[in-house]
Protein backbone atom coordinates (compact mmCIF):
# COMPACT_ATOMS: atom_id res chain seq x y z
CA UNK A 1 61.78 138.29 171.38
CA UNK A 2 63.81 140.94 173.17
CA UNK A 3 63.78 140.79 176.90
CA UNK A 4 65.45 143.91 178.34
CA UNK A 5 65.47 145.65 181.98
CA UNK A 6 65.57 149.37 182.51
CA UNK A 7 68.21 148.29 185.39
CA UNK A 8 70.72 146.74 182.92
CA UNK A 9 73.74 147.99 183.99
CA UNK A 10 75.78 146.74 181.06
CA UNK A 11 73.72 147.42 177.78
CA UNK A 12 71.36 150.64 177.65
CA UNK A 13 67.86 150.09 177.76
CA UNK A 14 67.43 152.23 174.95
CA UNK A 15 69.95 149.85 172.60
CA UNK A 16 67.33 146.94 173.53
CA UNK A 17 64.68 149.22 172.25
CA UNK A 18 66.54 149.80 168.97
CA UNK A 19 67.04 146.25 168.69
CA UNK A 20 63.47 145.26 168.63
CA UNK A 21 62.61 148.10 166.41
CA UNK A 22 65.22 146.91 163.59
CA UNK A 23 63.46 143.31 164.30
CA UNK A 24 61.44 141.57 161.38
CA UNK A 25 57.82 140.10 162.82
CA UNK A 26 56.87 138.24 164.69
CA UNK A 27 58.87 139.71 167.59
CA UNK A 28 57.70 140.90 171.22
CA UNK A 29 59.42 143.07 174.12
CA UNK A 30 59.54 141.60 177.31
CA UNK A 31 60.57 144.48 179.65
CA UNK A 32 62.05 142.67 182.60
CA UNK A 33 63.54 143.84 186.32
CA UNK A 34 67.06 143.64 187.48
CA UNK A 35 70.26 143.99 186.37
CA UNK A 36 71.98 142.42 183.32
CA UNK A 37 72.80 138.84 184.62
CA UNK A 38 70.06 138.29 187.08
CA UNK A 39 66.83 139.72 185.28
CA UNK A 40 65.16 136.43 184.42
CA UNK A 41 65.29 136.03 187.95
CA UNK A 42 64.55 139.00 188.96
CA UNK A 43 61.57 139.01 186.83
CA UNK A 44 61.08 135.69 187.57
CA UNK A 45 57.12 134.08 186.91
CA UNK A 46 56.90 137.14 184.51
CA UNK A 47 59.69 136.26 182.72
CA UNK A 48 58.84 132.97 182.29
CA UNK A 49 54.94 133.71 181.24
CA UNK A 50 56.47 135.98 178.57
CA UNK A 51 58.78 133.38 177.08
CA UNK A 52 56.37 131.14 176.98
CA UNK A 53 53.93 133.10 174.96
CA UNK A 54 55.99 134.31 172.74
CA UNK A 55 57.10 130.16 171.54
CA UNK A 56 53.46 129.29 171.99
CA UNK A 57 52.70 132.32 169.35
CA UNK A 58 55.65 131.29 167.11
CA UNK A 59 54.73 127.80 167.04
């Protein structure tokens, strides 16, 4: 799983992109809100719905 903000002010949005392209399956983007140390709470319920679907899938 990649989780990535358009607002990350440290790594481009498009290098997450190119990350989860290179990625083998079973992978999943999670495109969060915020900046680069305070998307996951930011995104907050989001976030966490996406994480957790994406272990519940991989399990």
């Amino acid at each position: 799983m990649v989780a990535h903000s358009k607002n990350d002010e440290i790594i481009p949005y498009e290098e997450g992109r190119e990350i989860f392209e290179a990625a083998p399956e079973p992978k999943q983007f999670l495109e969060m809100q915020g900046g680069h140390n305070d998307g996951f709470i930011t995104s907050g319920t989001s976030y966490v719905k996406g994480l957790k679907a994406f272990i519940n899938k991989s399990l």
